[in-house]
N, C-alpha and C. Protein backbone atom coordinates (compact mmCIF):
# COMPACT_ATOMS: atom_id res chain seq x y z
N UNK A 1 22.16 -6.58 -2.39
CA UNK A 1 22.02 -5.33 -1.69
C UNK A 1 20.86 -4.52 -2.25
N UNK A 2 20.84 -4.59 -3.32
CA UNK A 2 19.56 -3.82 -4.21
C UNK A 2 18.22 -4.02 -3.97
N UNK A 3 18.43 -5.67 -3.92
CA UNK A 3 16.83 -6.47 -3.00
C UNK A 3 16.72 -5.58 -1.56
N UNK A 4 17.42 -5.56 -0.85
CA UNK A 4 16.65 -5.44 0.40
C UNK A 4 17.09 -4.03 0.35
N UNK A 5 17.69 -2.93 -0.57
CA UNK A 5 17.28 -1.78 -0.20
C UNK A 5 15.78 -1.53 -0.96
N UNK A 6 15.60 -1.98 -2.04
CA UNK A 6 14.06 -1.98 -2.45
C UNK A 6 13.39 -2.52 -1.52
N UNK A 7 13.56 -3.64 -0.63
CA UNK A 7 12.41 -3.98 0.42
C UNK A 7 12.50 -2.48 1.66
N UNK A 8 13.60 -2.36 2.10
CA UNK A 8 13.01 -1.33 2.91
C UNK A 8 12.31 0.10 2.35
N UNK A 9 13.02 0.45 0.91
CA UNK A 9 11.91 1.29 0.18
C UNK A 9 10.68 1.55 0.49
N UNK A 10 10.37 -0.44 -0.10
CA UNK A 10 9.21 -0.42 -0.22
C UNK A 10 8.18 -0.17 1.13
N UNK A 11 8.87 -1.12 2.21
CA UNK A 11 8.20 -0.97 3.70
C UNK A 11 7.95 0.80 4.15
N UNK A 12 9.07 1.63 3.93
CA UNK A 12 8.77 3.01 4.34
C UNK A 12 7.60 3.48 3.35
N UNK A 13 7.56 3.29 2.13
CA UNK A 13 6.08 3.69 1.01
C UNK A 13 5.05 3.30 1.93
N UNK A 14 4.95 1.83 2.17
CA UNK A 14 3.63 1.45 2.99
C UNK A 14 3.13 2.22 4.06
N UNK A 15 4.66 2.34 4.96
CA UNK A 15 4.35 2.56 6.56
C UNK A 15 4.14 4.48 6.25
N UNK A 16 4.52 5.09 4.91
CA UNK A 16 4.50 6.29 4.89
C UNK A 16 2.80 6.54 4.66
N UNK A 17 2.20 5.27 4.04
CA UNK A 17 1.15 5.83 3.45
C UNK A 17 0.27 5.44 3.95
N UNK A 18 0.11 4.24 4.78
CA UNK A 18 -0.68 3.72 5.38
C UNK A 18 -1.15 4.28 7.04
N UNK A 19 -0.27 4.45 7.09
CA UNK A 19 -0.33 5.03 9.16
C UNK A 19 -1.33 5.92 8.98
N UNK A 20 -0.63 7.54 8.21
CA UNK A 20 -1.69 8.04 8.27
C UNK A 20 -3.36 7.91 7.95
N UNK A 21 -2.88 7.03 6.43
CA UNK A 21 -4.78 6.73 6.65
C UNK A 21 -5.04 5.83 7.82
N UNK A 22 -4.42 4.57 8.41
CA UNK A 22 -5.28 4.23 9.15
C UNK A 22 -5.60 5.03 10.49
N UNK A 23 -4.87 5.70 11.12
CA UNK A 23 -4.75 6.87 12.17
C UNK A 23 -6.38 7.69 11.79
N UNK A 24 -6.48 8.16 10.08
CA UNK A 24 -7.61 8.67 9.70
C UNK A 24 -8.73 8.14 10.12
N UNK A 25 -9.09 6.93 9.65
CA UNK A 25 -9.94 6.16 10.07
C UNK A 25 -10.27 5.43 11.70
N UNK A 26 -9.22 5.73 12.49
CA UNK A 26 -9.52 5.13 13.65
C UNK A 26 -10.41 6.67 14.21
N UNK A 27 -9.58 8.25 13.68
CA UNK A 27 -9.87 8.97 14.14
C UNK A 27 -11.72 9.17 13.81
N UNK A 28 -12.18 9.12 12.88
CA UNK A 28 -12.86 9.44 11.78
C UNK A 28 -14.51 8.17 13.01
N UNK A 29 -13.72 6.77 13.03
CA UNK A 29 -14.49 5.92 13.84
C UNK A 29 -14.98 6.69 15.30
N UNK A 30 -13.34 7.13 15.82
CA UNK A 30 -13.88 7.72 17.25
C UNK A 30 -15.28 8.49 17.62
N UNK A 31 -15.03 9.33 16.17
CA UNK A 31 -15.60 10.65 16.37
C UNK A 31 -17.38 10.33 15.73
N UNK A 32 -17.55 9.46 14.70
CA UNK A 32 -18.83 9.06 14.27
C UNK A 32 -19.23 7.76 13.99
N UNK A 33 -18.31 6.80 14.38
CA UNK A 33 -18.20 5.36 14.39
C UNK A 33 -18.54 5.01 13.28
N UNK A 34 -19.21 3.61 12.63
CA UNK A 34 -19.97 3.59 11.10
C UNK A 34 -20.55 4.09 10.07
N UNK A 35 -20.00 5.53 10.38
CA UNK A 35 -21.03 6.41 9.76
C UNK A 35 -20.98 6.36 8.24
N UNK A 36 -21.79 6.75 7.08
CA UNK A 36 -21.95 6.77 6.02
C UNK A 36 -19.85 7.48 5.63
N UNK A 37 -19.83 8.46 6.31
CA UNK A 37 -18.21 9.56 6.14
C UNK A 37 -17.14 8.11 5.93
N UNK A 38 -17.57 7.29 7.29
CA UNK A 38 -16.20 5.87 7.53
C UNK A 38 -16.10 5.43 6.74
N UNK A 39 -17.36 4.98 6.05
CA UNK A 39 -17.23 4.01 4.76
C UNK A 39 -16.50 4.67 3.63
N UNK A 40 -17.30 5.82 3.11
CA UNK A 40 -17.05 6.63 2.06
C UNK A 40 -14.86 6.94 2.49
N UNK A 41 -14.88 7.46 3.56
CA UNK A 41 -13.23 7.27 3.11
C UNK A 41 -12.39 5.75 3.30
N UNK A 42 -12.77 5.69 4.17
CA UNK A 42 -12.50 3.46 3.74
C UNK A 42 -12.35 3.09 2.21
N UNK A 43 -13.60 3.50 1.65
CA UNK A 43 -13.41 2.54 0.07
C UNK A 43 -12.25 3.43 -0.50
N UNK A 44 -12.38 5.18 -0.31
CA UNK A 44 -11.14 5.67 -0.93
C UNK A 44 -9.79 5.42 -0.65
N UNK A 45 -9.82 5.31 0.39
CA UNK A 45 -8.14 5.03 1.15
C UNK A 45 -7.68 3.33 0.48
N UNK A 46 -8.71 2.68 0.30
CA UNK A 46 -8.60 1.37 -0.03
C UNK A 46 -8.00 1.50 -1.29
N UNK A 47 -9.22 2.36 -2.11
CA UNK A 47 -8.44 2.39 -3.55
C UNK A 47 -7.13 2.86 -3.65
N UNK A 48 -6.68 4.27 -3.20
CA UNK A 48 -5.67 4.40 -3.41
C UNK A 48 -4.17 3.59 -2.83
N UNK A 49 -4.76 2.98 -1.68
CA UNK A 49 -3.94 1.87 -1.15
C UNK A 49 -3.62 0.88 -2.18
N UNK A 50 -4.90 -0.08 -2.92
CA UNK A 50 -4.93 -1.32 -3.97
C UNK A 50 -3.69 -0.32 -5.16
N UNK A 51 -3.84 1.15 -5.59
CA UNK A 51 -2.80 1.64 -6.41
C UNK A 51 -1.68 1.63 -6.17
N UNK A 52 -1.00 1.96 -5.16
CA UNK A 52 0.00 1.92 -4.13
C UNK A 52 0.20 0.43 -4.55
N UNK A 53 -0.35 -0.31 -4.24
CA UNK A 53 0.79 -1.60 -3.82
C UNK A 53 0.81 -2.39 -5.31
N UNK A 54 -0.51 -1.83 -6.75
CA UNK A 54 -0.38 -2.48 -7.40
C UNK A 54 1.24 -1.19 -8.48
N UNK A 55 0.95 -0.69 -7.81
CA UNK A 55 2.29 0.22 -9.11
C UNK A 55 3.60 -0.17 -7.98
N UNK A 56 3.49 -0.50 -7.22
CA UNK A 56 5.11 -1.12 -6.50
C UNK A 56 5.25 -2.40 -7.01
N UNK A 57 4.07 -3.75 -7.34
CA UNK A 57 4.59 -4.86 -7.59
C UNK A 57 4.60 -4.67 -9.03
N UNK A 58 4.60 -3.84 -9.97
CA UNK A 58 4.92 -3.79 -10.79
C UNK A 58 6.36 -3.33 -11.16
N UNK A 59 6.30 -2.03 -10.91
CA UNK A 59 7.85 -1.87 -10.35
C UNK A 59 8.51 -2.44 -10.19
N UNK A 60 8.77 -3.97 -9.14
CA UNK A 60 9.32 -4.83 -8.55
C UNK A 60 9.81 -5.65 -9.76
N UNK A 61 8.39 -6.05 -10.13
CA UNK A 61 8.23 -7.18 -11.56
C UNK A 61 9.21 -6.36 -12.82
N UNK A 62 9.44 -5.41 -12.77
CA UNK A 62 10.12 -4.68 -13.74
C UNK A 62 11.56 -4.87 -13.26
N UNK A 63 11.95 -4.50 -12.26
CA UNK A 63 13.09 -4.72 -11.60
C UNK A 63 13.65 -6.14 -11.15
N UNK A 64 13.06 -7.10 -11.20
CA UNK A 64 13.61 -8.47 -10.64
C UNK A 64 12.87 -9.46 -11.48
N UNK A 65 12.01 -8.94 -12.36
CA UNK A 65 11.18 -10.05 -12.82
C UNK A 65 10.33 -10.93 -11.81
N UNK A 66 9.24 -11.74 -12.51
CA UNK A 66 8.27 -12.08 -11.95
C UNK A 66 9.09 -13.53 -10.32
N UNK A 67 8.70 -12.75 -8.73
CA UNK A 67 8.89 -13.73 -8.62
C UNK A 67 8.87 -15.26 -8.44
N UNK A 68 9.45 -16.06 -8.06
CA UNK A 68 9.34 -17.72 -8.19
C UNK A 68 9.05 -17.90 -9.86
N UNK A 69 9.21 -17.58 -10.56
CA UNK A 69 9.25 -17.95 -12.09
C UNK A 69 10.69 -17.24 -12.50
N UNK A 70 11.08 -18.77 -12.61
CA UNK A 70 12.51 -17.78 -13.47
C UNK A 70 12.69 -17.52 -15.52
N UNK A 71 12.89 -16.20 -16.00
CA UNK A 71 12.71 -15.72 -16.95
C UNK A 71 14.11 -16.74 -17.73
N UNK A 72 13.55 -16.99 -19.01
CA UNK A 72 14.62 -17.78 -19.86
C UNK A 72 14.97 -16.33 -21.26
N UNK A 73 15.92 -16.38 -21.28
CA UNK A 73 16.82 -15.15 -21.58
C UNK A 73 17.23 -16.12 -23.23
């Protein structure tokens, strides 16, 4: 039960954090398409995205241990 309430956790973190930036960026495209602005928040949204998902699989790894490797106790 713990697994898949951490998976849906985790899915609402994503879908909480992600929509809006990508919504940002579609908006951001509409309005100046490739512009120097798209990129510049692209690489940011990216980074803080790559943080996002690297402090959840850590988390995870803390909570269930690494998976497909089982830990010898």
């Amino acid at each position: 039960m713990w697994r898949l309430g951490f998976f849906v956790w985790r899915a609402w973190i994503y879908a909480k954090y992600g929509v809006p930036a990508a919504l940002t960026l579609w908006l951001i495209y509409l309005a100046q398409g490739w512009s120097p602005l798209f990129w510049i928040v692209a690489v940011v949204l990216g980074c803080v995205g790559l943080g996002l998902v690297l402090g959840i699989t850590e988390f995870r790894n803390r909570e269930f241990g690494d998976i497909g490797r089982e830990r010898i106790r």
